[in-house]
C-alpha atoms as a PDB file:
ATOM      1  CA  UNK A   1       0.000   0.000   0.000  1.00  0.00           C
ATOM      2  CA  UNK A   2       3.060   2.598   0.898  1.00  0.00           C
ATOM      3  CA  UNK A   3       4.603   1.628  -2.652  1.00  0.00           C
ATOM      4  CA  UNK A   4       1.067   2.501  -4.503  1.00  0.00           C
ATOM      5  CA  UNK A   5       1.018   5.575  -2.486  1.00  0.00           C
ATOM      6  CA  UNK A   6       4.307   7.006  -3.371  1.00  0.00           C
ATOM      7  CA  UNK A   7       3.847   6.067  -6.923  1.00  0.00           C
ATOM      8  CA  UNK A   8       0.908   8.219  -6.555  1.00  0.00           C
ATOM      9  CA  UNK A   9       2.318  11.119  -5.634  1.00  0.00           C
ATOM     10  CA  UNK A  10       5.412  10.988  -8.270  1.00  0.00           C
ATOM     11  CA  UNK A  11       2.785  10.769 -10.723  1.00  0.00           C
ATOM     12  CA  UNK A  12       0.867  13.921  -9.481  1.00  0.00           C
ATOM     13  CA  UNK A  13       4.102  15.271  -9.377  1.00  0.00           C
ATOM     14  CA  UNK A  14       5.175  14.721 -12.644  1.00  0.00           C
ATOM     15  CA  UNK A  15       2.095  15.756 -14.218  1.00  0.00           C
ATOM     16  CA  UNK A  16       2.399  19.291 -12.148  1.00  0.00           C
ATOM     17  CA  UNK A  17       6.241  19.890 -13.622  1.00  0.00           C
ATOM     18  CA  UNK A  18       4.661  18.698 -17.062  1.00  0.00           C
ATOM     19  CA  UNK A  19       2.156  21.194 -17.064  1.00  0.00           C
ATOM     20  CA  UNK A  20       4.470  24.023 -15.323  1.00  0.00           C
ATOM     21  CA  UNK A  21       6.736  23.434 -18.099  1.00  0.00           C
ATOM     22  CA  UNK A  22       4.081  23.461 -20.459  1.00  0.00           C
ATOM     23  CA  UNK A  23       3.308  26.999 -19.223  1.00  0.00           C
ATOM     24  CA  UNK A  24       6.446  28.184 -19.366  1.00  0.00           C
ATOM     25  CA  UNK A  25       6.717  27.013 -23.127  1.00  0.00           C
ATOM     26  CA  UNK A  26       3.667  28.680 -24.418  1.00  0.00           C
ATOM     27  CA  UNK A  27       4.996  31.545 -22.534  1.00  0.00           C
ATOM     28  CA  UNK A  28       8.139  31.810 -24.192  1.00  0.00           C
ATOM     29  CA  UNK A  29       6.558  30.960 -27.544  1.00  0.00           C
ATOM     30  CA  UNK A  30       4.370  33.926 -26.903  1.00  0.00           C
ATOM     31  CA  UNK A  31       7.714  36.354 -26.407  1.00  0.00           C
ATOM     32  CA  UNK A  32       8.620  35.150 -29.385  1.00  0.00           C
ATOM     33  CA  UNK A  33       6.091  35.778 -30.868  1.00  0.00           C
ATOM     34  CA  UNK A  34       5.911  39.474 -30.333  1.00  0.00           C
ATOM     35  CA  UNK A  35       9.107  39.976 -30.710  1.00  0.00           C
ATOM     36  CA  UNK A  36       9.208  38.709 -34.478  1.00  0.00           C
ATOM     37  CA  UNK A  37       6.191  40.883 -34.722  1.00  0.00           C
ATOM     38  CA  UNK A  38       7.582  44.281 -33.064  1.00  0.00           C
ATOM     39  CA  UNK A  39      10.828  43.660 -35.233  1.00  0.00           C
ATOM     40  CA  UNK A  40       8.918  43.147 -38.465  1.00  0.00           C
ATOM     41  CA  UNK A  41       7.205  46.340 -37.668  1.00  0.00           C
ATOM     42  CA  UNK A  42      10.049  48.068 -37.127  1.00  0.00           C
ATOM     43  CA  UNK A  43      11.814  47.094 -40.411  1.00  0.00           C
ATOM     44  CA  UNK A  44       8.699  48.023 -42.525  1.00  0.00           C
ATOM     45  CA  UNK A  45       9.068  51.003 -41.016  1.00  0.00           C
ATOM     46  CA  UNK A  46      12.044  51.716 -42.150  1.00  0.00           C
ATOM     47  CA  UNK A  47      11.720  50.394 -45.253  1.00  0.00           C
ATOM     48  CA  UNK A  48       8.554  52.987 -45.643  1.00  0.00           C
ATOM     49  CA  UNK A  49      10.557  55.618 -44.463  1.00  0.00           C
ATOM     50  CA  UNK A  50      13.512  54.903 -46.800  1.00  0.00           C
ATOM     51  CA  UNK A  51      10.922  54.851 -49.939  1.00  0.00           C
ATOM     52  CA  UNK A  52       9.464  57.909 -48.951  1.00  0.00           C
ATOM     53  CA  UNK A  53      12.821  59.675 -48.126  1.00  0.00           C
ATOM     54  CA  UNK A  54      13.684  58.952 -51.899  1.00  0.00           C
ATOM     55  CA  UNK A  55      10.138  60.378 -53.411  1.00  0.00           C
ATOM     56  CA  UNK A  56      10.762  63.615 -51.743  1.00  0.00           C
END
């Protein structure tokens, strides 16, 4: 019965890290994410700005 019960709790255990880490990816992913979009506003940005420096 103690060997059930410990095997209990390292699989509650496990499943809590799992899903922590799970968090913590999606998380990151999101960064990402908004990063890649901040940046790729930023260059067409500059790319505008370039196009209209040269029209004026």
């Amino acid at each position: 019965m103690k060997a059930l019960g410990s095997l209990l709790i390292a699989v509650l255990v496990g499943i809590v890290v799992l899903w922590i880490a799970l968090e913590l990816f999606v998380g990151a992913l999101k960064l990402v994410g908004v990063a890649i979009g901040i940046a790729a506003m930023v260059a067409v940005y500059f790319i505008a700005e370039k196009a209209i420096g040269k029209g004026r």
